[in-house]
N, C-alpha and C. Protein backbone atom coordinates (compact mmCIF):
# COMPACT_ATOMS: atom_id res chain seq x y z
N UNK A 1 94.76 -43.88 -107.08
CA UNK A 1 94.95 -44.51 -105.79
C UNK A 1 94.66 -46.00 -105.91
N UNK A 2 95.24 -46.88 -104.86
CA UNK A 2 94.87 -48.36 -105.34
C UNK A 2 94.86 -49.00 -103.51
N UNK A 3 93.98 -49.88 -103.64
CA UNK A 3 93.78 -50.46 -102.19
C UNK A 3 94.63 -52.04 -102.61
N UNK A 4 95.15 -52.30 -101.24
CA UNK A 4 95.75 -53.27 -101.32
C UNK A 4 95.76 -53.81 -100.29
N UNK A 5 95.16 -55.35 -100.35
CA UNK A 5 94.70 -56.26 -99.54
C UNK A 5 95.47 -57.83 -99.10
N UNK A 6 95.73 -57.81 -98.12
CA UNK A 6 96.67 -59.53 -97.64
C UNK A 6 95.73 -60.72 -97.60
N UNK A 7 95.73 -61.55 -98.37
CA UNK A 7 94.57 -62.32 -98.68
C UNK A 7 95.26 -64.11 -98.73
N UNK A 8 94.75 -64.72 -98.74
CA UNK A 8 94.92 -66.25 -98.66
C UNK A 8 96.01 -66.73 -99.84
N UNK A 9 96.37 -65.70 -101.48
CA UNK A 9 96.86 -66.33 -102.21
C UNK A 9 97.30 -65.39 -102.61
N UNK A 10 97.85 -64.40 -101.79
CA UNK A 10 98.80 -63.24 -102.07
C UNK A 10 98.68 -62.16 -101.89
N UNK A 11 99.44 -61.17 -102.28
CA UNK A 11 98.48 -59.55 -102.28
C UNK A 11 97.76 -59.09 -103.22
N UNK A 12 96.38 -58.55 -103.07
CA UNK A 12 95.37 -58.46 -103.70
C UNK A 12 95.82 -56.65 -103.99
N UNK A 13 95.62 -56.19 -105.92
CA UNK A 13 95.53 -54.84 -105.49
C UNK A 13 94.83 -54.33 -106.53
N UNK A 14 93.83 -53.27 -105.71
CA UNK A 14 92.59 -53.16 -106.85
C UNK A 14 93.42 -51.57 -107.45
N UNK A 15 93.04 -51.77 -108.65
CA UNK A 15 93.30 -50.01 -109.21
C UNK A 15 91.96 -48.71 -109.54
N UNK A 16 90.42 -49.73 -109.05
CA UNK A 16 89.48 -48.99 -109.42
C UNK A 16 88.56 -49.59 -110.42
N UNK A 17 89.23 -50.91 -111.04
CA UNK A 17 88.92 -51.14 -112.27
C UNK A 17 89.37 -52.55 -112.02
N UNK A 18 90.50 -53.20 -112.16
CA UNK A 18 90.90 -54.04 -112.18
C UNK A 18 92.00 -54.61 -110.99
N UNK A 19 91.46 -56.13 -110.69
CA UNK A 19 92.00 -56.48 -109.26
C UNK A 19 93.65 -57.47 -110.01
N UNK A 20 94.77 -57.73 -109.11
CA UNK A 20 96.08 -58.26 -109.61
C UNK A 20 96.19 -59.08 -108.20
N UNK A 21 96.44 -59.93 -108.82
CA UNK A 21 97.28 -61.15 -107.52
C UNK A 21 98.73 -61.42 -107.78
N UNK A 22 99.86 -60.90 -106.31
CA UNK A 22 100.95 -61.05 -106.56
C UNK A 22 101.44 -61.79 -105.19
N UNK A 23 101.04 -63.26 -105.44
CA UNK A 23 101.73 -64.04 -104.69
C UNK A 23 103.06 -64.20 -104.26
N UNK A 24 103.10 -64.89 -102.78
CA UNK A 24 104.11 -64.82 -102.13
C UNK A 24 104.73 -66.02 -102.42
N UNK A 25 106.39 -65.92 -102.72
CA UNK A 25 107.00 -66.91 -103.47
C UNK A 25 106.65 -68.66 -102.21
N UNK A 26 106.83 -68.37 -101.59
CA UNK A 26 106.61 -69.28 -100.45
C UNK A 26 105.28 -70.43 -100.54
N UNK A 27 104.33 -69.73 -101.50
CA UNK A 27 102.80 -69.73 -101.94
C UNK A 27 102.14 -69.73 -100.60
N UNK A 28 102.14 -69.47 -99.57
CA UNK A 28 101.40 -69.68 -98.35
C UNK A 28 100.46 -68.13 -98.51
N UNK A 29 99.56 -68.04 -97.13
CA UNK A 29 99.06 -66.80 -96.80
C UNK A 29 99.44 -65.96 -96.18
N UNK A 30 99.12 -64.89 -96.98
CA UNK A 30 99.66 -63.18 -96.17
C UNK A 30 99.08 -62.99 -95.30
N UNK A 31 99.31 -62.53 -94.61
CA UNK A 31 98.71 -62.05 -93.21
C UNK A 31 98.30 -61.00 -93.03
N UNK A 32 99.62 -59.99 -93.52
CA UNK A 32 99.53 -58.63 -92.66
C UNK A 32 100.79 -57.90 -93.95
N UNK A 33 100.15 -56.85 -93.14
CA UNK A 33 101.00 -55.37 -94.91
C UNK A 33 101.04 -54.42 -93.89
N UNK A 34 102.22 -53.61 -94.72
CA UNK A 34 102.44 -52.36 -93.59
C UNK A 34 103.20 -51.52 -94.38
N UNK A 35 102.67 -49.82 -94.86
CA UNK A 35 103.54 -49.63 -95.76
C UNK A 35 104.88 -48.78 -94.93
N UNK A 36 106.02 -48.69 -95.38
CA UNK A 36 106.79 -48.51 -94.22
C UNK A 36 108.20 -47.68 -94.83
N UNK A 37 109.18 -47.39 -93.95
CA UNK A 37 109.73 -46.55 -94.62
C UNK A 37 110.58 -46.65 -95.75
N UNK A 38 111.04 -45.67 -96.72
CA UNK A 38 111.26 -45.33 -98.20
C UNK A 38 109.93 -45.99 -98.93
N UNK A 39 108.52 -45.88 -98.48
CA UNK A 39 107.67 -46.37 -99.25
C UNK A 39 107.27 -48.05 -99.61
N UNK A 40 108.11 -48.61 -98.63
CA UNK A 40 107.99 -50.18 -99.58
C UNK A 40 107.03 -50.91 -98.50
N UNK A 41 106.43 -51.67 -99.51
CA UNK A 41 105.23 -52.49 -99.04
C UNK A 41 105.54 -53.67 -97.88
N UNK A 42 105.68 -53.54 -96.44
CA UNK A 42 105.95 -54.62 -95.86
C UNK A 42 105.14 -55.58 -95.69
N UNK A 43 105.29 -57.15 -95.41
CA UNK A 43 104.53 -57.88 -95.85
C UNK A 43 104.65 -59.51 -94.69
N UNK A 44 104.00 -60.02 -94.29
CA UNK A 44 104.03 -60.96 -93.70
C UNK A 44 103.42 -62.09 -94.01
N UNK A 45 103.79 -63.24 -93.76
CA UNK A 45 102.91 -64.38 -94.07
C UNK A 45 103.51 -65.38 -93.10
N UNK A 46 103.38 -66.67 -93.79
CA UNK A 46 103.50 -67.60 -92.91
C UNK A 46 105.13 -68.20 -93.40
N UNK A 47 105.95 -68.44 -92.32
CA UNK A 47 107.27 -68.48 -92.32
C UNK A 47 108.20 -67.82 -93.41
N UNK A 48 107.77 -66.37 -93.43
CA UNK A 48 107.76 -65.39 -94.46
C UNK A 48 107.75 -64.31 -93.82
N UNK A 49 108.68 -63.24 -94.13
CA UNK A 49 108.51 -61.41 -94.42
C UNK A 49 109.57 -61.45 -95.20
N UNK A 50 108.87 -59.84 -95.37
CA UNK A 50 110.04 -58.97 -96.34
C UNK A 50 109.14 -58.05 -97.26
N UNK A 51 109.33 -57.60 -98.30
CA UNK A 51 108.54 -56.47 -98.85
C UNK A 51 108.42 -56.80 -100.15
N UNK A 52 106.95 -56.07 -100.62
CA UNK A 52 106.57 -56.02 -102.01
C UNK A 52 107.37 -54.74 -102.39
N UNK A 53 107.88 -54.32 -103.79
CA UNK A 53 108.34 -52.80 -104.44
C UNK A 53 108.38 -52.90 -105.85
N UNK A 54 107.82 -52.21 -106.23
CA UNK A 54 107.99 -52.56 -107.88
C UNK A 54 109.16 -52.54 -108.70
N UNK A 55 109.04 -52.96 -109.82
CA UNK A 55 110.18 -52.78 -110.64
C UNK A 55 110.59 -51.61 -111.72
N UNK A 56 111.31 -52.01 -112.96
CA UNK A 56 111.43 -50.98 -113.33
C UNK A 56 110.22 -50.75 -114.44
N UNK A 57 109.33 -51.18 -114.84
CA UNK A 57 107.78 -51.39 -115.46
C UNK A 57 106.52 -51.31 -114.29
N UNK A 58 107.34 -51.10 -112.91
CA UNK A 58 106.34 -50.79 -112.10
C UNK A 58 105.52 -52.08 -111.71
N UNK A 59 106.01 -53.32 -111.83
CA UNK A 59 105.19 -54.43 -111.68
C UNK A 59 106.25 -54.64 -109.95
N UNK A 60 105.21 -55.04 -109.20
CA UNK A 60 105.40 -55.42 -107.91
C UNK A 60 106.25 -57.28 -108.05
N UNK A 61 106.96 -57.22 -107.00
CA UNK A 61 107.99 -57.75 -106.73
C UNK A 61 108.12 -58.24 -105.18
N UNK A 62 108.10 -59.40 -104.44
CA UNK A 62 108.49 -59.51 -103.22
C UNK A 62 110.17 -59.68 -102.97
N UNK A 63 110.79 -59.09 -101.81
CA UNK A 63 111.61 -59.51 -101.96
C UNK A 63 111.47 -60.06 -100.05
N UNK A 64 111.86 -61.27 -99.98
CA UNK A 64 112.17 -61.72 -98.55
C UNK A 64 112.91 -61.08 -97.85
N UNK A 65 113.15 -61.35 -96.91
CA UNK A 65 114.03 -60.91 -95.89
C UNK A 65 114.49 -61.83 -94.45
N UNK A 66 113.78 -63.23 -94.54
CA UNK A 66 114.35 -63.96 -94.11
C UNK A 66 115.58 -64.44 -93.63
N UNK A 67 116.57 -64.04 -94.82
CA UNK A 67 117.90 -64.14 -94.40
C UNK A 67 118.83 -63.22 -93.85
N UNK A 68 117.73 -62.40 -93.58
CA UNK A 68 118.57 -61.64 -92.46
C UNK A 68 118.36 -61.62 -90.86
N UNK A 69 117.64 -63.35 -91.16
CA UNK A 69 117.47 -63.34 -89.98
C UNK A 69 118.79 -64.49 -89.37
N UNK A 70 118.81 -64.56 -87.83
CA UNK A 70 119.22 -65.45 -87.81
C UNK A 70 119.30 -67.11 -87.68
N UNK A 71 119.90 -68.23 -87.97
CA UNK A 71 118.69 -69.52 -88.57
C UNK A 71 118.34 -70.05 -87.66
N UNK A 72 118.22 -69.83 -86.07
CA UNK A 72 117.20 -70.21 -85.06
C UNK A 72 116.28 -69.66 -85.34
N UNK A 73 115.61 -68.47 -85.97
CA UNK A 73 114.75 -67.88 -85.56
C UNK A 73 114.30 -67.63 -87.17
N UNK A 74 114.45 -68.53 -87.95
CA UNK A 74 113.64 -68.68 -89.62
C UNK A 74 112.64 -69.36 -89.72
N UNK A 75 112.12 -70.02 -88.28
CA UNK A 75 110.91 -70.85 -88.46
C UNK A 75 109.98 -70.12 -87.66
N UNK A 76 109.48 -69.23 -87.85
CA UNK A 76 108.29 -68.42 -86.98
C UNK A 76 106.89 -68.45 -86.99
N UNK A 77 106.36 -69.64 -87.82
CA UNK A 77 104.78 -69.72 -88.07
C UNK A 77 104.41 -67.99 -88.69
N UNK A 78 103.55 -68.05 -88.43
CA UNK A 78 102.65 -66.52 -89.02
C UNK A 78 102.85 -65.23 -88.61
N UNK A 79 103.13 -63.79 -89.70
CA UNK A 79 103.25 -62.79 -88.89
C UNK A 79 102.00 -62.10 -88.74
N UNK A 80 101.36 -62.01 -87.93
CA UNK A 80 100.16 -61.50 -87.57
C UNK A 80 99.94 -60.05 -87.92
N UNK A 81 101.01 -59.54 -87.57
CA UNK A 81 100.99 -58.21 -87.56
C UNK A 81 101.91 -57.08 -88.11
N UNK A 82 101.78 -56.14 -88.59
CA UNK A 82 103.15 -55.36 -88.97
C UNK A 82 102.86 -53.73 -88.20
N UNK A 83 103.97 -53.22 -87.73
CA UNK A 83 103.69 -51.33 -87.31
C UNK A 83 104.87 -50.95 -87.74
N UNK A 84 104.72 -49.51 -87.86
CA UNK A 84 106.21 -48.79 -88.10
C UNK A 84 106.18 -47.95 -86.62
N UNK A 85 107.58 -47.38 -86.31
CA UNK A 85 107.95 -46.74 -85.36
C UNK A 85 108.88 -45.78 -85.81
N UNK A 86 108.88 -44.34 -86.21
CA UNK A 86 109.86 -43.97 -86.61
C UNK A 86 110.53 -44.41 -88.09
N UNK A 87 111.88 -44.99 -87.61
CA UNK A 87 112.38 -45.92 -88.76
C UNK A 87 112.41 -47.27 -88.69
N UNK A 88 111.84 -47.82 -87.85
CA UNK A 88 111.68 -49.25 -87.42
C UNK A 88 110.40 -49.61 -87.59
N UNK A 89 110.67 -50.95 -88.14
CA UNK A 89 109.56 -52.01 -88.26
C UNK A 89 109.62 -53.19 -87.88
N UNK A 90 108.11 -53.18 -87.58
CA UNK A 90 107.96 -54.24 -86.27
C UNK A 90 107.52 -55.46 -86.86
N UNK A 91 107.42 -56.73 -86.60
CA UNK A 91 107.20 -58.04 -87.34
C UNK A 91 106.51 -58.93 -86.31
N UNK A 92 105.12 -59.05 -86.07
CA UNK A 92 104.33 -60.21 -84.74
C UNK A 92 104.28 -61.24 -85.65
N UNK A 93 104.94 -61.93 -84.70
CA UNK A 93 104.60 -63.90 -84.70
C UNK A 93 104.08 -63.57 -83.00
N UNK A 94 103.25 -65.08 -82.90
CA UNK A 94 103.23 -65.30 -81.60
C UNK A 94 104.00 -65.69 -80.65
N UNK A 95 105.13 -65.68 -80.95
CA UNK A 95 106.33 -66.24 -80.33
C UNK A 95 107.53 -65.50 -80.23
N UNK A 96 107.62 -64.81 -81.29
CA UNK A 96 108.64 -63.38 -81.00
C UNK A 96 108.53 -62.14 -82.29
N UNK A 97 108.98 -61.28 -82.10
CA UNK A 97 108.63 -60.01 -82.63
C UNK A 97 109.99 -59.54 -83.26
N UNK A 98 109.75 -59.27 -84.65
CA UNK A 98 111.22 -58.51 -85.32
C UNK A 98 111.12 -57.65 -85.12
N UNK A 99 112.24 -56.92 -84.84
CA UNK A 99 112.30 -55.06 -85.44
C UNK A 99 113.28 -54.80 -86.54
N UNK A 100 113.05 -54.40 -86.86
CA UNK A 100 113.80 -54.32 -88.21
C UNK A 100 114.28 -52.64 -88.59
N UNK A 101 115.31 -52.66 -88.85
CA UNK A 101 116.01 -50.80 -88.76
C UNK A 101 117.19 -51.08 -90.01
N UNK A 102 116.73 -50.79 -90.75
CA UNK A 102 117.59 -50.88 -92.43
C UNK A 102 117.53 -52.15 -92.78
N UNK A 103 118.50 -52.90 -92.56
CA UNK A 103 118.41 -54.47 -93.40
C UNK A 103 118.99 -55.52 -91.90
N UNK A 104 118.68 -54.76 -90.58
CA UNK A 104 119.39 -55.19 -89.50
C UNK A 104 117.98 -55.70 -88.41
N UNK A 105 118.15 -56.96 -88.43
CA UNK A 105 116.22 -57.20 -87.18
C UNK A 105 117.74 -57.72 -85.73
N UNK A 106 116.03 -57.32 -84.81
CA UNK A 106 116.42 -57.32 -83.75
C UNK A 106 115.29 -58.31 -83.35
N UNK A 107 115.42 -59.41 -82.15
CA UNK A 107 114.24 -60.10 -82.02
C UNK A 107 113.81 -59.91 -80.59
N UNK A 108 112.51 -60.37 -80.10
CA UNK A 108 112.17 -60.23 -78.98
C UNK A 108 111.24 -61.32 -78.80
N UNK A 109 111.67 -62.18 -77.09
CA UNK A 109 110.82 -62.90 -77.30
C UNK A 109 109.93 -62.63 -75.82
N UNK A 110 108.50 -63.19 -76.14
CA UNK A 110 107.49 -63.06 -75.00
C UNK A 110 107.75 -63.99 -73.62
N UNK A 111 107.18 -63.59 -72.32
CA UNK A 111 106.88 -64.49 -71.25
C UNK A 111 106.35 -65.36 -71.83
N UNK A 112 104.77 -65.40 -72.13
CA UNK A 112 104.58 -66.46 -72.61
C UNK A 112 103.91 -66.33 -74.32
N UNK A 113 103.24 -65.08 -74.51
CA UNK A 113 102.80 -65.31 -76.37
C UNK A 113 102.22 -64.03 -76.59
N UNK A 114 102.95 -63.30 -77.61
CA UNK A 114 102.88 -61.83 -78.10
C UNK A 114 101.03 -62.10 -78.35
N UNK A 115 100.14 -60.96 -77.94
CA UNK A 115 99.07 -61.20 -78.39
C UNK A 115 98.29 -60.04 -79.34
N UNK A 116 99.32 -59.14 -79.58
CA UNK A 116 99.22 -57.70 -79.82
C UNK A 116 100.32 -57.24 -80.27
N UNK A 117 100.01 -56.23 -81.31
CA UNK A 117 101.24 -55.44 -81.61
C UNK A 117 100.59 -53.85 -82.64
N UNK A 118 100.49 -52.98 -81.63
CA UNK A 118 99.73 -51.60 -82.03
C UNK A 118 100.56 -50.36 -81.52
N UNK A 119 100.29 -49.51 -82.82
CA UNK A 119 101.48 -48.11 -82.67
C UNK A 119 100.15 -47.28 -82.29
N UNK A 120 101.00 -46.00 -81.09
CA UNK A 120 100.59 -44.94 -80.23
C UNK A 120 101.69 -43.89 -80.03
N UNK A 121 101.55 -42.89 -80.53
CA UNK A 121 101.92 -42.06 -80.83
C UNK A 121 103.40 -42.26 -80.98
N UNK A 122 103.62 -42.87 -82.04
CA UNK A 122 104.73 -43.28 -82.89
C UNK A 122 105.80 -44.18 -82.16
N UNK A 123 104.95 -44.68 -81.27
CA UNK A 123 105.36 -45.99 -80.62
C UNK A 123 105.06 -47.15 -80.89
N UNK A 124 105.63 -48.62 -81.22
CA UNK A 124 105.24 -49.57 -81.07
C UNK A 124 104.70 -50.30 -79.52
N UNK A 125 103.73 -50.83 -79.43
CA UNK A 125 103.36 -51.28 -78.08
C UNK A 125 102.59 -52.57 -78.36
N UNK A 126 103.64 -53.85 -77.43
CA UNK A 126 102.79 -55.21 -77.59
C UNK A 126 102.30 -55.54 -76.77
N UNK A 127 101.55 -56.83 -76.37
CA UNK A 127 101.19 -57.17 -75.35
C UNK A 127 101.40 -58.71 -75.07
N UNK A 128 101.75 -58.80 -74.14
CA UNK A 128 102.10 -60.38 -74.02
C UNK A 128 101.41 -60.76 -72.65
């Protein structure tokens, strides 16, 4: 088993024995991890998501997902938060919220500033 931690200079992941830093190409800080569906590591940082997954040696890998966004909405400061719903995943900035359902986000934006973003019984639920 291995714990894996969102830390100031990447993702931190201990195996029991030995700790690995696999920074985010962006070099900024992670925020927030969420493991999510087909298994892959979702991942947030600062004007950044998308997922860690290993390769074929099993060494972890980010891959962005930025560009599937659209380019109003590529400058989002920090994702605070990550949940799954089902097959959807959720993405908090304070300013608007991805959902994300295969390689397709959907955005949402607050009255005035997402302050929350927590799953209940396989619901996503924010608070603004």
């Amino acid at each position: 088993s291995r714990l894996y931690v969102a830390n100031n200079e990447g993702l931190l992941v201990f195996d029991g024995t030995n700790w690995q830093i696999f920074p985010i190409p962006n070099k900024t800080i992670l925020r927030s991890i969420c493991f999510g569906p087909g298994g892959r590591l979702f991942a947030g940082a600062q004007d950044e998501l998308g997922y860690f997954a290993p390769d074929d040696v099993g060494r972890l890998h980010f891959t962005s997902m930025k560009n599937l966004l659209p380019d109003a909405e590529r400058n989002f400061s920090d994702v605070w938060e990550i949940e799954t719903a089902g097959n959807a995943v959720f993405f908090r900035t304070n300013t608007i919220i991805f959902k994300l359902i295969g390689e397709k986000f959907t955005s949402y934006r607050p009255r005035s500033a997402w302050l929350s973003l927590h799953k209940f019984r396989d619901k996503a639920l924010a608070h603004d």
